[in-house]
C-alpha atoms as a PDB file:
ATOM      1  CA  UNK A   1      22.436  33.147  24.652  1.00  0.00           C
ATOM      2  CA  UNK A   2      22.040  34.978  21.294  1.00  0.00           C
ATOM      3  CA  UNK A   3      18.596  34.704  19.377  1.00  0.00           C
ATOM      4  CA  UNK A   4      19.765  32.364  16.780  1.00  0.00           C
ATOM      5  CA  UNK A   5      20.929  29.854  19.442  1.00  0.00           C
ATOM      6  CA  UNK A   6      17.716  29.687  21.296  1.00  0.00           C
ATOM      7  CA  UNK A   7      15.838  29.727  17.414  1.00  0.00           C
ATOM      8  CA  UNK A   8      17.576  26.656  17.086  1.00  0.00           C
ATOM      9  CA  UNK A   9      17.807  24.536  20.122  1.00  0.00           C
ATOM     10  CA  UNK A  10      14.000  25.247  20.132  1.00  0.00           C
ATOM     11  CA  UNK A  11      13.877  23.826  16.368  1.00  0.00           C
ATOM     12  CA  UNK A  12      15.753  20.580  17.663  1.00  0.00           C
ATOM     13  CA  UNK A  13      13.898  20.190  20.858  1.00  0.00           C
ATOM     14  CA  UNK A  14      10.838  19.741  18.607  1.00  0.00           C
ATOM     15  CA  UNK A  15      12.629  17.895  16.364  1.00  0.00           C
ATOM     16  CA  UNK A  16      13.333  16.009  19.024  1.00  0.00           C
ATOM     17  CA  UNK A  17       9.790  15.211  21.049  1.00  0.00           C
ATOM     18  CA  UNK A  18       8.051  14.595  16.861  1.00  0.00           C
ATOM     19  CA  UNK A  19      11.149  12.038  16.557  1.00  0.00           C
ATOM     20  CA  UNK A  20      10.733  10.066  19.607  1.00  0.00           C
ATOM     21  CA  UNK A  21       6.642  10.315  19.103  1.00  0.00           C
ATOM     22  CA  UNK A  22       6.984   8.713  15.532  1.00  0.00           C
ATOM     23  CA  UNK A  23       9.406   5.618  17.186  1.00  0.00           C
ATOM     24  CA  UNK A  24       6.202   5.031  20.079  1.00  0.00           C
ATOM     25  CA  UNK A  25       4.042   5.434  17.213  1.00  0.00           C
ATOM     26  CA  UNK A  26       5.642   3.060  15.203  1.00  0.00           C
ATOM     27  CA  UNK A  27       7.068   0.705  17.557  1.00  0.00           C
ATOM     28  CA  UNK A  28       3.377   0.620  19.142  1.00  0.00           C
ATOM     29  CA  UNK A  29       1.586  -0.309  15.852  1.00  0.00           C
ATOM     30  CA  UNK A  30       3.961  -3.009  15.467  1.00  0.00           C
ATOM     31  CA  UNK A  31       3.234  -4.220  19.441  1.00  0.00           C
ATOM     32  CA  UNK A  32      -0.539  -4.373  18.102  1.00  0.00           C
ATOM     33  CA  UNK A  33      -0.035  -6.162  15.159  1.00  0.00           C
ATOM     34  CA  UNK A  34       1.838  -8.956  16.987  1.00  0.00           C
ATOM     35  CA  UNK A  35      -1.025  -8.783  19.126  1.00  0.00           C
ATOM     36  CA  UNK A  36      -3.809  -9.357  16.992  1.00  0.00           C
ATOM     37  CA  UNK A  37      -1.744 -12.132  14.822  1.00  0.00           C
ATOM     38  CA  UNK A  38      -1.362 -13.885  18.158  1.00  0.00           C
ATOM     39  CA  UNK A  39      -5.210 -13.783  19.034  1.00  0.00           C
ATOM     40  CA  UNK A  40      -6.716 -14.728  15.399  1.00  0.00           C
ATOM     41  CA  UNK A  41      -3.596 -17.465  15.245  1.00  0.00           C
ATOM     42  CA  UNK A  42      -5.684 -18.552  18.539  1.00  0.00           C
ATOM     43  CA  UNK A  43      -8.787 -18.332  16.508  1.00  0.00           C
ATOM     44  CA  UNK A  44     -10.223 -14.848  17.768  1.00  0.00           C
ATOM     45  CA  UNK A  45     -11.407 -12.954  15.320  1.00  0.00           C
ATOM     46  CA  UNK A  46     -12.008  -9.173  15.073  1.00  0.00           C
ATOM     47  CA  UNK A  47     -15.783  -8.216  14.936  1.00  0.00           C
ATOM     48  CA  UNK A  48     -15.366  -6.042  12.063  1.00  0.00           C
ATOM     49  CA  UNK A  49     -14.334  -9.114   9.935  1.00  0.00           C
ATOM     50  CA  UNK A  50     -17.539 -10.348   8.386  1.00  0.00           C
ATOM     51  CA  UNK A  51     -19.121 -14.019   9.190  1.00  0.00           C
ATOM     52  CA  UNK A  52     -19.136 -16.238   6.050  1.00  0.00           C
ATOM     53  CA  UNK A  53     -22.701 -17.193   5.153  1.00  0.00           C
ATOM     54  CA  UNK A  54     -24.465 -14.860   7.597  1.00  0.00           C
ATOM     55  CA  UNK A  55     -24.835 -11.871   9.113  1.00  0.00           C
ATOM     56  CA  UNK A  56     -21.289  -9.915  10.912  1.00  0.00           C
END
C-alpha cells in the first residue's frame, strides 16, 4: 500500500467514526426531546424552570 492510500483511507476512517458520532449525537438529542415533551405533557416539570409566584 503506497503512502497516499493509507493518507487517505485514514482521512475517511475519521471521516467516518465524526459522521456516525454526529447521527448518535443528533438522533440522541432528538430521543431526549421526545422525552421531556412526553413528561411535562404529563405535567412534570424540569427543576430549572422557575415556580410562578415563588421561589424555583
Amino acid at each position: 500500500m503506497s503512502h497516499e492510500a493509507f493518507v487517505f483511507i485514514s482521512y475517511a476512517a475519521t471521516a467516518a467514526v465524526l459522521l456516525g458520532l454526529l447521527a448518535f449525537t443528533l438522533a440522541d438529542g432528538r430521543a431526549r426531546k421526545r422525552e421531556l415533551a412526553e413528561l411535562e405533557a404529563q405535567g412534570i416539570r424540569r427543576r430549572s424552570q422557575a415556580v410562578q409566584g415563588g421561589k424555583s
